[in-house]
PDB file of N, CA and C in Angstrom:
ATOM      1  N   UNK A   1      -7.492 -96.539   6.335  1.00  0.00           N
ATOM      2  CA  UNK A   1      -6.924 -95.353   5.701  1.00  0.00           C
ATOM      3  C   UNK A   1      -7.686 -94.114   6.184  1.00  0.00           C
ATOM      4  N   UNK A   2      -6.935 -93.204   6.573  1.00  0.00           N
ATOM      5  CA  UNK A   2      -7.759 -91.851   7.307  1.00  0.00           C
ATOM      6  C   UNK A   2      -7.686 -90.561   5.751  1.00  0.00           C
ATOM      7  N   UNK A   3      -7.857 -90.087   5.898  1.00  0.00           N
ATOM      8  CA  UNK A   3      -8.137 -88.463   5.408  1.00  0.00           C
ATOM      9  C   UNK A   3      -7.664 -87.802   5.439  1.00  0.00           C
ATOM     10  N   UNK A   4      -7.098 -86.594   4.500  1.00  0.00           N
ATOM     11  CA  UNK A   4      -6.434 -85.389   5.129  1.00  0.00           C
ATOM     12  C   UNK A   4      -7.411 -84.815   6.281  1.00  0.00           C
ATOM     13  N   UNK A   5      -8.496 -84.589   6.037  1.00  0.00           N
ATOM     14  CA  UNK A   5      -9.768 -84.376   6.894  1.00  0.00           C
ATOM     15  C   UNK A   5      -9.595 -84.411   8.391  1.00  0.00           C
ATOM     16  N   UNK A   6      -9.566 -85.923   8.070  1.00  0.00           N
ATOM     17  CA  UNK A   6      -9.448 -86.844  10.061  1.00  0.00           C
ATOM     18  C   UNK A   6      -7.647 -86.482  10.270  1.00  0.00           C
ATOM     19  N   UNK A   7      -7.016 -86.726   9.842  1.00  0.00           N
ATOM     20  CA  UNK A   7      -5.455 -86.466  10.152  1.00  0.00           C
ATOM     21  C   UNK A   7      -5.417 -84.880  10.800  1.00  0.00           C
ATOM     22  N   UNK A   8      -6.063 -84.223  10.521  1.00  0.00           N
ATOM     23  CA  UNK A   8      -6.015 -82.758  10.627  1.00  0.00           C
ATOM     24  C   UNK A   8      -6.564 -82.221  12.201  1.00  0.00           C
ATOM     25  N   UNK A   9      -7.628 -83.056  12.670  1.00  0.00           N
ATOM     26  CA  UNK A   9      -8.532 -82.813  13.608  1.00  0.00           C
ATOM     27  C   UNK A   9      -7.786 -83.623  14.714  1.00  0.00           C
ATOM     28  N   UNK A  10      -6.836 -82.964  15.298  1.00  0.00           N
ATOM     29  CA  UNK A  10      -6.241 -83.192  16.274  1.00  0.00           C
ATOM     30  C   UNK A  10      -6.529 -82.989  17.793  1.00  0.00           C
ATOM     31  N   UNK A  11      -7.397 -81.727  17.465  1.00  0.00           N
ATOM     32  CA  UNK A  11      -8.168 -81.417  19.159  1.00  0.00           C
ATOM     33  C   UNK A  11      -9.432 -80.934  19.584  1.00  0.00           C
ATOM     34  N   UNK A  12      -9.738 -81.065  20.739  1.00  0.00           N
ATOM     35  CA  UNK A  12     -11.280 -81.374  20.922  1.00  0.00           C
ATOM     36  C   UNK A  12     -11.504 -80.051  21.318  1.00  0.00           C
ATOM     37  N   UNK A  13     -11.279 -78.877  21.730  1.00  0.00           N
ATOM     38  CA  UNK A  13     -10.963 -77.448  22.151  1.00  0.00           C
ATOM     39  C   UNK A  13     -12.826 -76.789  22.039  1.00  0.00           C
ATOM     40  N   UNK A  14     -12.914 -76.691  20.691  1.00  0.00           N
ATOM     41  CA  UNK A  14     -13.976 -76.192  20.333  1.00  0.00           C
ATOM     42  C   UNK A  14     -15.564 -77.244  20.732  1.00  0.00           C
ATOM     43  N   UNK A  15     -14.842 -78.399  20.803  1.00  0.00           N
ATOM     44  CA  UNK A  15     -16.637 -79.269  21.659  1.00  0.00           C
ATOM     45  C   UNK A  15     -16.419 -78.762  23.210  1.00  0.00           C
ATOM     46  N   UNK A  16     -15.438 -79.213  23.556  1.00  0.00           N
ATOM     47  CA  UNK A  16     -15.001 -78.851  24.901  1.00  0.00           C
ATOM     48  C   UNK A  16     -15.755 -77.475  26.016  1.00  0.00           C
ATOM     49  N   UNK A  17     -15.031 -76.609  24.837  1.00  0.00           N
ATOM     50  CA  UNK A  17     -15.962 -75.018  25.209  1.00  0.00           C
ATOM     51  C   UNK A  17     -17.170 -75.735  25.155  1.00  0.00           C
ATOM     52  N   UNK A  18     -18.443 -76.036  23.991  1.00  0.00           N
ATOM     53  CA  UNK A  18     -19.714 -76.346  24.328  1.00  0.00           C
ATOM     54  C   UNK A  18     -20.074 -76.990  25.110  1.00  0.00           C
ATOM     55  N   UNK A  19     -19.394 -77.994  25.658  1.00  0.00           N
ATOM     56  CA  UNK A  19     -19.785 -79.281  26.835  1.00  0.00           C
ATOM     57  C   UNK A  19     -19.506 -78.087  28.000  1.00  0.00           C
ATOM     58  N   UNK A  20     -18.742 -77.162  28.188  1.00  0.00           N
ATOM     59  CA  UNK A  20     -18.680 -76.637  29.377  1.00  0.00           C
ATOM     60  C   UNK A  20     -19.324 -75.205  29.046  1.00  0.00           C
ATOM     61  N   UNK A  21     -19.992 -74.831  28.333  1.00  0.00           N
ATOM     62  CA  UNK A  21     -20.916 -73.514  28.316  1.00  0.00           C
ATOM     63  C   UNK A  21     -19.988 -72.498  27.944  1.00  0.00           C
ATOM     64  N   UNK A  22     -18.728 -72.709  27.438  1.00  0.00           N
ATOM     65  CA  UNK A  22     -18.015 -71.158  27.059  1.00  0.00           C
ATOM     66  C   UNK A  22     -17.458 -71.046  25.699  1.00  0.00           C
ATOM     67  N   UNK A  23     -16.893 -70.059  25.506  1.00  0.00           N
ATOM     68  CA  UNK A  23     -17.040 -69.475  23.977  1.00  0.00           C
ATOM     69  C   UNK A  23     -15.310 -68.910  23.589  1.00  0.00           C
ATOM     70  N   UNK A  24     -15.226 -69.483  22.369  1.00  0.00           N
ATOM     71  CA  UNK A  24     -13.832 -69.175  21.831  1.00  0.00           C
ATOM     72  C   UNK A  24     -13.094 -67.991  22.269  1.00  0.00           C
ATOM     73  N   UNK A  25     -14.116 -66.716  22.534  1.00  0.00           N
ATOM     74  CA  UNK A  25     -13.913 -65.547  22.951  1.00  0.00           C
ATOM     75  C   UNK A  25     -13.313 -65.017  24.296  1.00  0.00           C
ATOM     76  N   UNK A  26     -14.057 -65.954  25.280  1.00  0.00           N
ATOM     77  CA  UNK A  26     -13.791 -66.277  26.567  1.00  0.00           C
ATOM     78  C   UNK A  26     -12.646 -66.806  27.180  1.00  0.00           C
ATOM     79  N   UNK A  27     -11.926 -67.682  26.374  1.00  0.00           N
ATOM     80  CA  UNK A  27     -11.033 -68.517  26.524  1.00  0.00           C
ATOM     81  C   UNK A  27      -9.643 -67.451  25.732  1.00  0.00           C
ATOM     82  N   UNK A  28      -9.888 -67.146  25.106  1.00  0.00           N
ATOM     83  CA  UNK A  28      -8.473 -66.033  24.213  1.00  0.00           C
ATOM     84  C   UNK A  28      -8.848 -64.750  25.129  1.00  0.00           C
ATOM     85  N   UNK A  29      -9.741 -64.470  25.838  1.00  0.00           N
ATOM     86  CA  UNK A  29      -9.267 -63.530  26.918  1.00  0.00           C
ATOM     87  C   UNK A  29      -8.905 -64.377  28.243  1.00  0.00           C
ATOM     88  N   UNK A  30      -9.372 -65.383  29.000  1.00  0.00           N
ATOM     89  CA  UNK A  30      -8.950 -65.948  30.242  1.00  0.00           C
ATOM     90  C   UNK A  30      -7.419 -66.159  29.281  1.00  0.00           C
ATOM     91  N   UNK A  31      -6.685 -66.489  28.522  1.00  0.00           N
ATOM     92  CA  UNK A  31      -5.613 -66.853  27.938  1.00  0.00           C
ATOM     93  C   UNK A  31      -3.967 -65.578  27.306  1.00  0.00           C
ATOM     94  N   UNK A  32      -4.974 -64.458  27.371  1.00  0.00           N
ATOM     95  CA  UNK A  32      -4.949 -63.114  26.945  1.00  0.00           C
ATOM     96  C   UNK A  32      -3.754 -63.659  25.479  1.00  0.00           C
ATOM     97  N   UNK A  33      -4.755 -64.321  24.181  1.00  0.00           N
ATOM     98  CA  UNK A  33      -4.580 -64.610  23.199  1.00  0.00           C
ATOM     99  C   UNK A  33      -5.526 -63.855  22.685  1.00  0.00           C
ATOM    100  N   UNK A  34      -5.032 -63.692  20.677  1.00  0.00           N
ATOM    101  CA  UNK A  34      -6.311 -63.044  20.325  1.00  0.00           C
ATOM    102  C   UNK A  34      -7.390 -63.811  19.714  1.00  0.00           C
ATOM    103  N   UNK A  35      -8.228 -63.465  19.975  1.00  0.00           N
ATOM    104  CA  UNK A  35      -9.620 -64.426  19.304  1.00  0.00           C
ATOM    105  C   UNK A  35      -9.356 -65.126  18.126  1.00  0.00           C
ATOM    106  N   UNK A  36      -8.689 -64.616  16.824  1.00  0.00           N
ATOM    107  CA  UNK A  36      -8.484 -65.191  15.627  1.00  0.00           C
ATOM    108  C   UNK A  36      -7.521 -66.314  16.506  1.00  0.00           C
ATOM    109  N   UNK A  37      -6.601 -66.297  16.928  1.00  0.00           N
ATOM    110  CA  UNK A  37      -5.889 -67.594  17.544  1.00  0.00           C
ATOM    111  C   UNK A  37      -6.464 -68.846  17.796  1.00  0.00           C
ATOM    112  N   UNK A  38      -7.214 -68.748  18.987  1.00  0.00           N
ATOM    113  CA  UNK A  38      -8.208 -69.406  19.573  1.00  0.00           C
ATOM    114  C   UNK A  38      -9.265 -70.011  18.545  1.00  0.00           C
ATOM    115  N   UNK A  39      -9.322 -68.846  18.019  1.00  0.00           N
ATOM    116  CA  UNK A  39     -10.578 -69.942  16.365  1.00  0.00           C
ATOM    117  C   UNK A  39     -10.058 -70.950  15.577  1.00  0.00           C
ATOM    118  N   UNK A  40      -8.691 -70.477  15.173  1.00  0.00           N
ATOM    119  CA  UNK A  40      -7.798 -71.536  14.221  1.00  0.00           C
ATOM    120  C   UNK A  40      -7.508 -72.427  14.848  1.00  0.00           C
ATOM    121  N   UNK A  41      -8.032 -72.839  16.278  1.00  0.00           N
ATOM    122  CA  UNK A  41      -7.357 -73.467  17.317  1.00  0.00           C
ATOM    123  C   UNK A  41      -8.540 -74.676  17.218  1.00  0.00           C
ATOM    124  N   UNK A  42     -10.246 -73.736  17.732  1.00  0.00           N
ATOM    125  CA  UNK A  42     -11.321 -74.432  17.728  1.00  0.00           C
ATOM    126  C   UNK A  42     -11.950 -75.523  16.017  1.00  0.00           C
ATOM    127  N   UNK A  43     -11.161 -74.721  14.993  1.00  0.00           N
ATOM    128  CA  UNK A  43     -11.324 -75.434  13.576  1.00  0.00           C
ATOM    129  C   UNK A  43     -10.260 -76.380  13.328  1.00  0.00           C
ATOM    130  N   UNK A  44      -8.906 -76.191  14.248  1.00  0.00           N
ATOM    131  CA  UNK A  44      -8.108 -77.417  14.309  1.00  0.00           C
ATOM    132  C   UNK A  44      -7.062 -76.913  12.200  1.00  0.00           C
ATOM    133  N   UNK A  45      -7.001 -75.573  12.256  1.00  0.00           N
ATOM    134  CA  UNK A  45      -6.212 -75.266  11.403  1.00  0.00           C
ATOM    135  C   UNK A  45      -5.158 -74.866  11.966  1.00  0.00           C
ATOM    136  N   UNK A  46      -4.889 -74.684  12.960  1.00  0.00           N
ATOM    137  CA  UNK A  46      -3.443 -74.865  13.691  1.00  0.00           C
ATOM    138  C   UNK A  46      -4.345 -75.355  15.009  1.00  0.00           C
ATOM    139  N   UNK A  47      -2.463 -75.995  16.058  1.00  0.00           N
ATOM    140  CA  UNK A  47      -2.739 -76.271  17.251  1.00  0.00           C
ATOM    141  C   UNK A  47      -1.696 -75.864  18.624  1.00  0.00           C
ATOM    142  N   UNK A  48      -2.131 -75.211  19.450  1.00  0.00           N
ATOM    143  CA  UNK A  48      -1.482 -75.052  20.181  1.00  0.00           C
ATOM    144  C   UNK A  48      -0.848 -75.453  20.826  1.00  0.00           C
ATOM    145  N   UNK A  49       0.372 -74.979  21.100  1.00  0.00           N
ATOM    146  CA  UNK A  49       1.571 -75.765  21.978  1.00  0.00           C
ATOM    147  C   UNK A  49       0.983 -76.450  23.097  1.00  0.00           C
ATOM    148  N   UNK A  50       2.065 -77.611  24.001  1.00  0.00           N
ATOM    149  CA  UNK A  50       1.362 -78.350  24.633  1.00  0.00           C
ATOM    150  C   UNK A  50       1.105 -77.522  26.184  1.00  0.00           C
ATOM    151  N   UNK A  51       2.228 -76.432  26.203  1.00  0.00           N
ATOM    152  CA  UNK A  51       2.285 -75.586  27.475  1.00  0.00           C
ATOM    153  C   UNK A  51       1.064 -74.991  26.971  1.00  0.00           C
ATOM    154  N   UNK A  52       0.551 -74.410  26.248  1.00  0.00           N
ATOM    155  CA  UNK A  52      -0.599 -73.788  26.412  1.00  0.00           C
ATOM    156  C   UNK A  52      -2.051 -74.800  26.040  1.00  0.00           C
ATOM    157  N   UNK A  53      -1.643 -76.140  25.486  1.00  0.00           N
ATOM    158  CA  UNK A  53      -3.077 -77.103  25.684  1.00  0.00           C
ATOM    159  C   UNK A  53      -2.943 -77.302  27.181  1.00  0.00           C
ATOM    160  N   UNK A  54      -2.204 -77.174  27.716  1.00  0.00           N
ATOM    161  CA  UNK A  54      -2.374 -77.618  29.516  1.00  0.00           C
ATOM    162  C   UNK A  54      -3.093 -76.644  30.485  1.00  0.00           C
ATOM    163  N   UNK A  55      -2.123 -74.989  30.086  1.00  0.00           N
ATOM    164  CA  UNK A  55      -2.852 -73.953  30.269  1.00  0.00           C
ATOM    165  C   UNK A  55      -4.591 -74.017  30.096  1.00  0.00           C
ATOM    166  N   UNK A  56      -4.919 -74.376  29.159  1.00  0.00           N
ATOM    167  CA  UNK A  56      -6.313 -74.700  28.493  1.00  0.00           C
ATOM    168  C   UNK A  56      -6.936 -75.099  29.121  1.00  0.00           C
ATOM    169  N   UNK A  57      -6.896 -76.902  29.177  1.00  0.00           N
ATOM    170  CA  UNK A  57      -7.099 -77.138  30.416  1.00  0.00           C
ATOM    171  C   UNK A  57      -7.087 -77.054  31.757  1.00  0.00           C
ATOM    172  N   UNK A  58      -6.615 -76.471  32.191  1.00  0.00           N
ATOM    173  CA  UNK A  58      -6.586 -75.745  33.516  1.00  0.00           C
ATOM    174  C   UNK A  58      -7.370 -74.783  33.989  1.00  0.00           C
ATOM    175  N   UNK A  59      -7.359 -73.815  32.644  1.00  0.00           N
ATOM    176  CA  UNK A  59      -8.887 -72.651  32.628  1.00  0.00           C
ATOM    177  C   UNK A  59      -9.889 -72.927  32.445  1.00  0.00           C
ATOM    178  N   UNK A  60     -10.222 -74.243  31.706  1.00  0.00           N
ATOM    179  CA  UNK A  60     -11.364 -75.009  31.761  1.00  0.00           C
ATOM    180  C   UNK A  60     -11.720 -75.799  32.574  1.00  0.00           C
ATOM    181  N   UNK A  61     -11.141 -76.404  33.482  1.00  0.00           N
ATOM    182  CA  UNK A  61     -11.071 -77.643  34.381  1.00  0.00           C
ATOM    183  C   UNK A  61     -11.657 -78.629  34.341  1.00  0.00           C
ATOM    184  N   UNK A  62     -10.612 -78.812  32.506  1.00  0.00           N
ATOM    185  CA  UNK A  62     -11.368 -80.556  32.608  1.00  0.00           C
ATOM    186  C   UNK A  62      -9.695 -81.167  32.228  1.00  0.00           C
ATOM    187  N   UNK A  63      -9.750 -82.610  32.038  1.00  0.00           N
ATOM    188  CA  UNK A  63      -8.567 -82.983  32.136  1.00  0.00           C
ATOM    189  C   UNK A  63      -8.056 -82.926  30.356  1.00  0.00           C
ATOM    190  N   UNK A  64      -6.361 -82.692  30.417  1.00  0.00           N
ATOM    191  CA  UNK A  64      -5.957 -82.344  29.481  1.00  0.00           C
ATOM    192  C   UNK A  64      -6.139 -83.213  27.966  1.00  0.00           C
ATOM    193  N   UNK A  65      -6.298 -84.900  28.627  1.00  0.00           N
ATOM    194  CA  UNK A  65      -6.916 -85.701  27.562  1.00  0.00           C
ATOM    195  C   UNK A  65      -8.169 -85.001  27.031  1.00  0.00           C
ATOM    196  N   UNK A  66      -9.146 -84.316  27.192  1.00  0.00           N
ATOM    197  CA  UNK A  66      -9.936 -84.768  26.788  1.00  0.00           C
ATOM    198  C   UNK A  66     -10.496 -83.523  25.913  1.00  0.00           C
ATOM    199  N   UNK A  67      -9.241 -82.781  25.700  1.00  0.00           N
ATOM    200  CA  UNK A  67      -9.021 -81.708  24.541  1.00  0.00           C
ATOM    201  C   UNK A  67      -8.217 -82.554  23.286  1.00  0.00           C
ATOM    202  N   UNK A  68      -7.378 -83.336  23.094  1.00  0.00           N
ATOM    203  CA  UNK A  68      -7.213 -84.146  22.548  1.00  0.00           C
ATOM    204  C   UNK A  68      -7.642 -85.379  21.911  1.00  0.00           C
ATOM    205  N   UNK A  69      -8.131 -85.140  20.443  1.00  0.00           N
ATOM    206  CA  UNK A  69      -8.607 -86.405  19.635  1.00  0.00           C
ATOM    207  C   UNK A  69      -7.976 -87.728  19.915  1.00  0.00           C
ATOM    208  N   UNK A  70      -8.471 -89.051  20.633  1.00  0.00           N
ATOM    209  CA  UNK A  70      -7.963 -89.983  20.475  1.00  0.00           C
ATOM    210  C   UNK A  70      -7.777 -91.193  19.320  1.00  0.00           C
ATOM    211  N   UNK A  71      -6.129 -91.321  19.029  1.00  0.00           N
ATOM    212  CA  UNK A  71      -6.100 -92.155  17.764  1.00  0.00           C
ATOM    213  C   UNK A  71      -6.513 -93.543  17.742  1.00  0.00           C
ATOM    214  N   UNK A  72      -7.118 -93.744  18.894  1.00  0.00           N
ATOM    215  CA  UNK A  72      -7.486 -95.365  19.117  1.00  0.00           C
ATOM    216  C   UNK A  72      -9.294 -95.771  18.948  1.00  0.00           C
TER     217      UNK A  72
END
């Protein structure tokens, strides 16, 4: 049985930035989103479309899995 908690935490966005040295801030300008976006994004209180989780990945250059929580 999961959690509203764990059910909620759908993407990895905000470790991601730390494993690669950059900052919520950085990413909603390479994205030209606004910062509040990008935060609700990194706390996983909303999630961004998949055209722009790909975008994401792409400005980050890591692969698109691995912005994504796996359910397994």
């Amino acid at each position: 049985m999961t959690t509203k908690e764990e059910t909620r935490k759908l993407n990895r966005i905000k470790a991601v930035l730390a494993e690669t040295g950059h900052t919520g801030k950085w990413l909603a300008e390479q994205l030209g989103k606004d910062p509040a976006t990008v935060s609700k994004w990194c706390t996983n209180t909303s999630q961004p479309d998949l055209v722009t989780l790909t975008e994401i990945s792409n400005i980050i250059n890591v692969n698109v899995r691995e912005l994504i929580v796996s359910n397994k």
